[in-house]
PDB file of N, CA and C in Angstrom:
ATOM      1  N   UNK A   1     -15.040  -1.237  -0.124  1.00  0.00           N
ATOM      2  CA  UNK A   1     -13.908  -2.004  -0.590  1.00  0.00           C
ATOM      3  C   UNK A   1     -14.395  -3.199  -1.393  1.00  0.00           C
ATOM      4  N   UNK A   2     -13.599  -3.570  -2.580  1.00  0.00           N
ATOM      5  CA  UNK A   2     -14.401  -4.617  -3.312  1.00  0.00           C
ATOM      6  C   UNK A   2     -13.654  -5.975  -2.703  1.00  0.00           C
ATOM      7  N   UNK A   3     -13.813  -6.918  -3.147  1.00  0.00           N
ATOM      8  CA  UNK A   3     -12.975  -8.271  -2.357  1.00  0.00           C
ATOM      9  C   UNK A   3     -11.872  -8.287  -2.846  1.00  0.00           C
ATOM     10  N   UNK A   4     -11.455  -7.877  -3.701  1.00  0.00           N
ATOM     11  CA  UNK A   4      -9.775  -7.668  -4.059  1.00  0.00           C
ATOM     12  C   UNK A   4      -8.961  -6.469  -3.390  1.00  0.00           C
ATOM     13  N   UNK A   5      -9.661  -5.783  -2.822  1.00  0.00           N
ATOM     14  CA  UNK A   5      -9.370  -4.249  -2.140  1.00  0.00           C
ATOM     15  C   UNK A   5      -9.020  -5.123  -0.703  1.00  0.00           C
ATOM     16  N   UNK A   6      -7.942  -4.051  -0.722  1.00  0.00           N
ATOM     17  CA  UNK A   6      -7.404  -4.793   1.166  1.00  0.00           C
ATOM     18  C   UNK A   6      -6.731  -3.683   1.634  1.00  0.00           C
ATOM     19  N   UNK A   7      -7.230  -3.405   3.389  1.00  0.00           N
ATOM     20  CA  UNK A   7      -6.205  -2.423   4.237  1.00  0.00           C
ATOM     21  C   UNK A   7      -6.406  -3.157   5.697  1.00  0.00           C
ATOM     22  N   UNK A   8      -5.658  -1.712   6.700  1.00  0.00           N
ATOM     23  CA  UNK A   8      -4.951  -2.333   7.307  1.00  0.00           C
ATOM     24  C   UNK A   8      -4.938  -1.252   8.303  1.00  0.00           C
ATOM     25  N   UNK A   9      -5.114  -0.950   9.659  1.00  0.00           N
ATOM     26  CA  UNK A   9      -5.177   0.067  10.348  1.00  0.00           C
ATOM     27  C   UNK A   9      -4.139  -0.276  11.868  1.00  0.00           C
ATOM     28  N   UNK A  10      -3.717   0.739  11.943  1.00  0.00           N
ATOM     29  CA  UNK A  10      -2.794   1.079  13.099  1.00  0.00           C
ATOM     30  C   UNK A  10      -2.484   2.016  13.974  1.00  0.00           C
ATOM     31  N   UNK A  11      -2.736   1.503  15.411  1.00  0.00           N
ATOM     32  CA  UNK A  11      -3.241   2.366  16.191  1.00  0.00           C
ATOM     33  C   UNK A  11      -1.938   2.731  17.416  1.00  0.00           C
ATOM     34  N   UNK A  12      -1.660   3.678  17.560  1.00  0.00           N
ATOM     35  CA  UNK A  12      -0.416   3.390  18.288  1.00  0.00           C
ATOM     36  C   UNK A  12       0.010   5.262  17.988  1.00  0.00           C
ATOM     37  N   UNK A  13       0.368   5.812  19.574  1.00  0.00           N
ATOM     38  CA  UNK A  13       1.053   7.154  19.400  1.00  0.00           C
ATOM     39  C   UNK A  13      -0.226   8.246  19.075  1.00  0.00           C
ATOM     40  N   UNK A  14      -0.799   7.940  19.603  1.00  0.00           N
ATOM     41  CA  UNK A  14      -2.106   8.977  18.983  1.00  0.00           C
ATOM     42  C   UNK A  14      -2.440   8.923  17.357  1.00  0.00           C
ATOM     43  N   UNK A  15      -2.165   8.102  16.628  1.00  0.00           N
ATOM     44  CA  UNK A  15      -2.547   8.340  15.035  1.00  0.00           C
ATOM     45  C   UNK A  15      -2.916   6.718  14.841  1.00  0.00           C
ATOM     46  N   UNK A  16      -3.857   6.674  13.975  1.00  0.00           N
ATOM     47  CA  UNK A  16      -3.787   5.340  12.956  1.00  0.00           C
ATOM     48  C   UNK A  16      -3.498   5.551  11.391  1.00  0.00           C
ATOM     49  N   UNK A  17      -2.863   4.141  10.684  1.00  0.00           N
ATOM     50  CA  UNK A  17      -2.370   4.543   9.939  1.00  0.00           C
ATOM     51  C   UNK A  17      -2.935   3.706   9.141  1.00  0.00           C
ATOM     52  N   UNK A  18      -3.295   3.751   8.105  1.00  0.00           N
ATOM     53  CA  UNK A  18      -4.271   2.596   6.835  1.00  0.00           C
ATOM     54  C   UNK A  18      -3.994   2.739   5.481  1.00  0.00           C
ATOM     55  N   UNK A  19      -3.514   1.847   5.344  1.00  0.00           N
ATOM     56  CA  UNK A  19      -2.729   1.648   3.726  1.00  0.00           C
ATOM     57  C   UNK A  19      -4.194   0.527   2.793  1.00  0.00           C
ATOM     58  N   UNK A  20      -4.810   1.273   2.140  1.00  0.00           N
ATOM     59  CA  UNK A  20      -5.794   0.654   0.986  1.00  0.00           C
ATOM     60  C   UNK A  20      -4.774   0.373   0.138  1.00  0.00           C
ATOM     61  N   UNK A  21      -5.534  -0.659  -0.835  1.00  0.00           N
ATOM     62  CA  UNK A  21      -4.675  -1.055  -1.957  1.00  0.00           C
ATOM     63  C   UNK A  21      -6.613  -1.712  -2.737  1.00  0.00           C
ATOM     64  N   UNK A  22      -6.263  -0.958  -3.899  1.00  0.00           N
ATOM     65  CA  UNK A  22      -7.264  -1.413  -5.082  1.00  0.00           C
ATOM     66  C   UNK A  22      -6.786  -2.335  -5.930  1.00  0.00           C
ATOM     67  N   UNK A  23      -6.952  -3.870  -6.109  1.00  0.00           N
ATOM     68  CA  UNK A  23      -5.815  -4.708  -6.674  1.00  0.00           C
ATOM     69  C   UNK A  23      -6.884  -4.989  -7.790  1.00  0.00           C
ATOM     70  N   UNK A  24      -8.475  -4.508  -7.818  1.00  0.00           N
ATOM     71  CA  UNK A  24      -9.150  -4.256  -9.357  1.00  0.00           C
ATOM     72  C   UNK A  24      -8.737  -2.996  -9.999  1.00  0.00           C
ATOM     73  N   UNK A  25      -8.352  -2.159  -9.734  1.00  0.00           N
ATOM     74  CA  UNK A  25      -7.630  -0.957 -10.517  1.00  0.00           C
ATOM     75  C   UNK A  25      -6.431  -0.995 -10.506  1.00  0.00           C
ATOM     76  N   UNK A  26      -5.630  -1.792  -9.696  1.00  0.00           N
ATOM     77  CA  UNK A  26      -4.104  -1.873  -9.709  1.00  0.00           C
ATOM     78  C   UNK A  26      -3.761  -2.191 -11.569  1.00  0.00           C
ATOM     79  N   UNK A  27      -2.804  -1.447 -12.425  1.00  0.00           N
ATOM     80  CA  UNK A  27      -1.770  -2.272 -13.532  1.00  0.00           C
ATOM     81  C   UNK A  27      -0.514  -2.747 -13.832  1.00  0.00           C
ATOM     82  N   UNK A  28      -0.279  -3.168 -12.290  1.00  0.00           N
ATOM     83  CA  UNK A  28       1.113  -3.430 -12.523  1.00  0.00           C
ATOM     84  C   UNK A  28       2.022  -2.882 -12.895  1.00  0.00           C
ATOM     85  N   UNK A  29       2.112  -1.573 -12.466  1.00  0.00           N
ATOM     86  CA  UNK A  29       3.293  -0.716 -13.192  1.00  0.00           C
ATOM     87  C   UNK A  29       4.371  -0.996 -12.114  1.00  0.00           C
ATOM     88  N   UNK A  30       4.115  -1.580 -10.805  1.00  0.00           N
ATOM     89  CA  UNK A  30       5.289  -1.727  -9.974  1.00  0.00           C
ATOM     90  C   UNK A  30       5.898  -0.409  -9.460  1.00  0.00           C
ATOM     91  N   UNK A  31       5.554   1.000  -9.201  1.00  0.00           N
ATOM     92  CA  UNK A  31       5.657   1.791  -8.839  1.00  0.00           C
ATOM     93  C   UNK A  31       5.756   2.068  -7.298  1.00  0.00           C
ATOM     94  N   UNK A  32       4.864   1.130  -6.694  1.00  0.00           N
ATOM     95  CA  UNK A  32       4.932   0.962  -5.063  1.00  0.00           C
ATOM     96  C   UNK A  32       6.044   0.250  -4.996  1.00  0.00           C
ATOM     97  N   UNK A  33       6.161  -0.895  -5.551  1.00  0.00           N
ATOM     98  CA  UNK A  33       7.273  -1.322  -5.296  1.00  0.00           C
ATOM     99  C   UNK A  33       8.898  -0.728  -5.290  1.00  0.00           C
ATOM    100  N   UNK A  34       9.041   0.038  -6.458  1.00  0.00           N
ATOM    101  CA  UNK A  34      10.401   0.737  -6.372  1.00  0.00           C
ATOM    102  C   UNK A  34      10.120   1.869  -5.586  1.00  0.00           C
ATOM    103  N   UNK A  35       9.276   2.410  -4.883  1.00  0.00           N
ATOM    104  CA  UNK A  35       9.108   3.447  -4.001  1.00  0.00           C
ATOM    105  C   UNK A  35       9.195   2.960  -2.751  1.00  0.00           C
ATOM    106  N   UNK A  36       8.821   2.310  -2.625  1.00  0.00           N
ATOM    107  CA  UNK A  36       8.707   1.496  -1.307  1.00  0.00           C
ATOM    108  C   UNK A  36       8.915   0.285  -1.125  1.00  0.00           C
ATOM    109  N   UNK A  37      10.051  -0.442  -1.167  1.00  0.00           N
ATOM    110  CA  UNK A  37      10.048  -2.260  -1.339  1.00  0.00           C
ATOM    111  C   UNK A  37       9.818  -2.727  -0.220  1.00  0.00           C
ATOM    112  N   UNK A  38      10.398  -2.512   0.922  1.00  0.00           N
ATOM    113  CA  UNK A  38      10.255  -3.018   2.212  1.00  0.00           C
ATOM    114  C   UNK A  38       8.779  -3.460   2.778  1.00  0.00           C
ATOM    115  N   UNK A  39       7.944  -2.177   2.441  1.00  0.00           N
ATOM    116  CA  UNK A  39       6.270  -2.695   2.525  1.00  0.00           C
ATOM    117  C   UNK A  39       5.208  -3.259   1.245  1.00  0.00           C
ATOM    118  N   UNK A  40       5.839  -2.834   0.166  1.00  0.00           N
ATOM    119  CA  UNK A  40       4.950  -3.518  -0.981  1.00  0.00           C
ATOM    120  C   UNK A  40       5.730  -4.702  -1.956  1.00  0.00           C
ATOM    121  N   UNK A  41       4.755  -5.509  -2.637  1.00  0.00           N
ATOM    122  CA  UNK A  41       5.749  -6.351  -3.354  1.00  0.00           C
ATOM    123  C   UNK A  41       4.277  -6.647  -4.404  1.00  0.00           C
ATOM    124  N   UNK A  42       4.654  -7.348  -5.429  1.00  0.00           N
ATOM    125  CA  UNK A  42       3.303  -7.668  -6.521  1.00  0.00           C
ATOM    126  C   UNK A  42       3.683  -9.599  -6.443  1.00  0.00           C
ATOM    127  N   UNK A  43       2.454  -9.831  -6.676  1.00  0.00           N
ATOM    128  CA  UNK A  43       1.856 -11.359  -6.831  1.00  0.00           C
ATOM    129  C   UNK A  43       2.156 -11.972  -8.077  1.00  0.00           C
ATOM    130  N   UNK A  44       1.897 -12.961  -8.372  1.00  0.00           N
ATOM    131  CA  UNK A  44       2.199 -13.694  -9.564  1.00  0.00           C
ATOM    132  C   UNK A  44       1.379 -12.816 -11.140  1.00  0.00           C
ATOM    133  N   UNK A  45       0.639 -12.554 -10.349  1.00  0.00           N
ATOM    134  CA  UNK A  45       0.084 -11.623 -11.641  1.00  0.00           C
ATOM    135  C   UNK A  45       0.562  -9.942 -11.851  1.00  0.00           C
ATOM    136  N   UNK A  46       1.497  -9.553 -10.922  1.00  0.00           N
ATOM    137  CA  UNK A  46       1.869  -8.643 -10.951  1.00  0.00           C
ATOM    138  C   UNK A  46       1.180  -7.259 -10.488  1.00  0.00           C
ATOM    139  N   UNK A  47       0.190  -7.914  -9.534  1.00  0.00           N
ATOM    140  CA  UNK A  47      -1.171  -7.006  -8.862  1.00  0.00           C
ATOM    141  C   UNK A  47       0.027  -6.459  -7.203  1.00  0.00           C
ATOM    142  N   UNK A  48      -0.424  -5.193  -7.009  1.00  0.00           N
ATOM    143  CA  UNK A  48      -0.203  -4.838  -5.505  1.00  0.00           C
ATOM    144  C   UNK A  48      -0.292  -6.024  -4.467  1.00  0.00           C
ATOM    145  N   UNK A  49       1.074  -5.845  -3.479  1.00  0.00           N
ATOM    146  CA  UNK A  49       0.647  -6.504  -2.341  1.00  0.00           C
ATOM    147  C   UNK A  49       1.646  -6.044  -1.386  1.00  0.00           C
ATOM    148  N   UNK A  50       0.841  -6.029   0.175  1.00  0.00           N
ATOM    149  CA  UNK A  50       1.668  -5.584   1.106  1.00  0.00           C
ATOM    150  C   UNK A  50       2.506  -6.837   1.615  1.00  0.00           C
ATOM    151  N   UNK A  51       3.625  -6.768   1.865  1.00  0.00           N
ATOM    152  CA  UNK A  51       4.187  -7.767   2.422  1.00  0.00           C
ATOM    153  C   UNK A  51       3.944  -7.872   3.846  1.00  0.00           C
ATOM    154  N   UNK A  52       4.013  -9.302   3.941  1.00  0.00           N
ATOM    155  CA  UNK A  52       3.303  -9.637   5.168  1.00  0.00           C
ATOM    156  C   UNK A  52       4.340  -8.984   6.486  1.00  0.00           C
ATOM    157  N   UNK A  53       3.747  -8.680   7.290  1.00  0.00           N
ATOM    158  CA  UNK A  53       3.782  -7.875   8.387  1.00  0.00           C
ATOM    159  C   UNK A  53       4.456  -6.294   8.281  1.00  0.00           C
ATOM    160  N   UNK A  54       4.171  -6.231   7.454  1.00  0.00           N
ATOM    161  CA  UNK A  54       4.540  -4.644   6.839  1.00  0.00           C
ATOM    162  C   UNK A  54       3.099  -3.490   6.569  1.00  0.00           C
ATOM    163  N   UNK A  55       1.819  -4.541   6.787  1.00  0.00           N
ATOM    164  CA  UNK A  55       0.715  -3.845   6.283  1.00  0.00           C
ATOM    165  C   UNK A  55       0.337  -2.420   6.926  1.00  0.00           C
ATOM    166  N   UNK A  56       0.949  -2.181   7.850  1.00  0.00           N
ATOM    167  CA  UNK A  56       1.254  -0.632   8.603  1.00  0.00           C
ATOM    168  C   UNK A  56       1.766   0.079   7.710  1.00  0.00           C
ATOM    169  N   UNK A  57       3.115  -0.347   7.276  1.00  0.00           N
ATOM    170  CA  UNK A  57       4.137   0.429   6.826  1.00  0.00           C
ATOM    171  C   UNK A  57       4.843   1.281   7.628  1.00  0.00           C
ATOM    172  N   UNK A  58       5.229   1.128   9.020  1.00  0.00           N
ATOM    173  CA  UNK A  58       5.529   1.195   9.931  1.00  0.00           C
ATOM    174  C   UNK A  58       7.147   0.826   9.802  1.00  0.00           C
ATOM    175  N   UNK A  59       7.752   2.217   9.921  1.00  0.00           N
ATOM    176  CA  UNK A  59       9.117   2.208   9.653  1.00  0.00           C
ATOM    177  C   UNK A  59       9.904   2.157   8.546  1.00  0.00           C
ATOM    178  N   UNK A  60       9.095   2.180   7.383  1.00  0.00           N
ATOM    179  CA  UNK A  60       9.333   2.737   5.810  1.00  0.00           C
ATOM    180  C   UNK A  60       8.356   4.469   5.684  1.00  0.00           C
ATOM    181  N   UNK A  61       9.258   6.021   5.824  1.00  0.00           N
ATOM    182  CA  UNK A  61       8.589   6.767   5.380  1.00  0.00           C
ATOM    183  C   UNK A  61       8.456   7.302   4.204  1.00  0.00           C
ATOM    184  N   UNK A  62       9.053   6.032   3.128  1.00  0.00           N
ATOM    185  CA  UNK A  62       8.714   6.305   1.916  1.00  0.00           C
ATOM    186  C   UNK A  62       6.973   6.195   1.756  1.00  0.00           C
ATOM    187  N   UNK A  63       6.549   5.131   2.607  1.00  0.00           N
ATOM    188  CA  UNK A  63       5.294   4.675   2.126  1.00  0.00           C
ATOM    189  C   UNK A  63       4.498   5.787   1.800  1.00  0.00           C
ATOM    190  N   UNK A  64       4.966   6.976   2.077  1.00  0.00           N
ATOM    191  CA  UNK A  64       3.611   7.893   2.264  1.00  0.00           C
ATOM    192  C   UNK A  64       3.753   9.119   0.882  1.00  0.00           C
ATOM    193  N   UNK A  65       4.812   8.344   0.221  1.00  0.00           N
ATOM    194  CA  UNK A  65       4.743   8.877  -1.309  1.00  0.00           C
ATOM    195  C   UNK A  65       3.932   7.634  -2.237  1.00  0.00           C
ATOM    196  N   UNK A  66       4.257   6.479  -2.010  1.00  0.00           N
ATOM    197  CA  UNK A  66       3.271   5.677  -3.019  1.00  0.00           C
ATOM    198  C   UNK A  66       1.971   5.835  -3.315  1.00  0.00           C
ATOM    199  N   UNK A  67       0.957   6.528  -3.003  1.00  0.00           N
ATOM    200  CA  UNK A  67      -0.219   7.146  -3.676  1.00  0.00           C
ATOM    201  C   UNK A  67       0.073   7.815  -4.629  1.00  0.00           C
ATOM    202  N   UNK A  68       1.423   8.975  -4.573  1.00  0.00           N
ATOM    203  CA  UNK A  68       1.328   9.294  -5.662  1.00  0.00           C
ATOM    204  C   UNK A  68       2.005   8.935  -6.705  1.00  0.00           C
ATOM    205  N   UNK A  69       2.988   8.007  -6.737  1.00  0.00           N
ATOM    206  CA  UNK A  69       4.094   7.587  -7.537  1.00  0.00           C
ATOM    207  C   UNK A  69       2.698   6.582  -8.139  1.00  0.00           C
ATOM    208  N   UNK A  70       1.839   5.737  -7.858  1.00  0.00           N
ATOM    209  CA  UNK A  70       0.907   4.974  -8.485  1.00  0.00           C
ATOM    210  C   UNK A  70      -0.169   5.683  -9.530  1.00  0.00           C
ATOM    211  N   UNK A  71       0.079   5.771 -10.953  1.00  0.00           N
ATOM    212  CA  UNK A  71      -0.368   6.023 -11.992  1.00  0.00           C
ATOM    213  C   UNK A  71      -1.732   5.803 -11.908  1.00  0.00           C
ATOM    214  N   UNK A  72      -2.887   4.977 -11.482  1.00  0.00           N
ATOM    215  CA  UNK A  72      -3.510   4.781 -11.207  1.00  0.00           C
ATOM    216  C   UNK A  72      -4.780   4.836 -10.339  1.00  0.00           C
ATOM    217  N   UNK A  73      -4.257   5.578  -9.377  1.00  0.00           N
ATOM    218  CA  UNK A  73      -4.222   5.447  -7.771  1.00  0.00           C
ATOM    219  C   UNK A  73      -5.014   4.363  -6.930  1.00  0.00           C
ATOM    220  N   UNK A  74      -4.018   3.448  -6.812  1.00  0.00           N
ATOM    221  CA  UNK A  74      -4.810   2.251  -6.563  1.00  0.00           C
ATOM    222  C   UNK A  74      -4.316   1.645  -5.057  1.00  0.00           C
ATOM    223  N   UNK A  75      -3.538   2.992  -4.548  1.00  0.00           N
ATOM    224  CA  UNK A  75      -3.160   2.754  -3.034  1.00  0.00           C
ATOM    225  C   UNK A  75      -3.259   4.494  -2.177  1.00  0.00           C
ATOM    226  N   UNK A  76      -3.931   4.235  -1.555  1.00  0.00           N
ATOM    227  CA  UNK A  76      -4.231   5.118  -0.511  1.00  0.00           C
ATOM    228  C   UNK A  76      -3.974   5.310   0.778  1.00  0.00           C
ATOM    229  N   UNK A  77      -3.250   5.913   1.565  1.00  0.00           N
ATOM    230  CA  UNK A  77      -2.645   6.265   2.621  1.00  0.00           C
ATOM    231  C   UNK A  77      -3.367   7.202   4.472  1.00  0.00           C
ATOM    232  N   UNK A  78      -4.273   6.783   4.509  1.00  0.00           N
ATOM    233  CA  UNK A  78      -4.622   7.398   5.753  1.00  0.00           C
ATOM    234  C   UNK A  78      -4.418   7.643   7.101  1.00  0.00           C
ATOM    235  N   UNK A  79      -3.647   8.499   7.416  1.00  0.00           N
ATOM    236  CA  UNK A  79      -3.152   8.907   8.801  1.00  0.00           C
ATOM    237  C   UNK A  79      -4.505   9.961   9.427  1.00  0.00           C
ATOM    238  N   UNK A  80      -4.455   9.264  10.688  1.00  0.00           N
ATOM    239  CA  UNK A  80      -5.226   9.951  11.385  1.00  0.00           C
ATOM    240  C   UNK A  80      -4.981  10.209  12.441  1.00  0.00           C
TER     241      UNK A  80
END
């Protein structure tokens, strides 16, 4: 992960769940966001960001289309 790269793991029910976000490959197309608003939102520069206490995405099952709605792929989804 580079220092702009951020996730987030969750453990609970037999699975964890980890939402990466690449905010050096992110372009702001805002795609997480209209896919998913409840857990993502963009920064002043218009880079990915999870909203705070949403970094699960825990109770939005859109989240688990935003990898691919992101042109880029600059968010990644791991259930385990």
């Amino acid at each position: 992960m580079t220092a702009r790269a951020a996730g987030t793991e969750r453990r609970g029910a037999g699975h964890a769940l980890r939402i990466t976000v690449d905010r050096d490959r992110c372009i702001g197309s805002g795609q997480c966001v209209m896919t998913a608003p409840g857990v993502f939102t963009q920064d002043d520069e218009a880079l990915v960001a999870l909203l705070p206490g949403q970094e699960d995405g825990a109770g939005d099952p859109r989240v688990r289309e935003v990898p691919l709605a992101c042109p880029v792929q600059a968010i990644t989804i791991i259930e385990d």
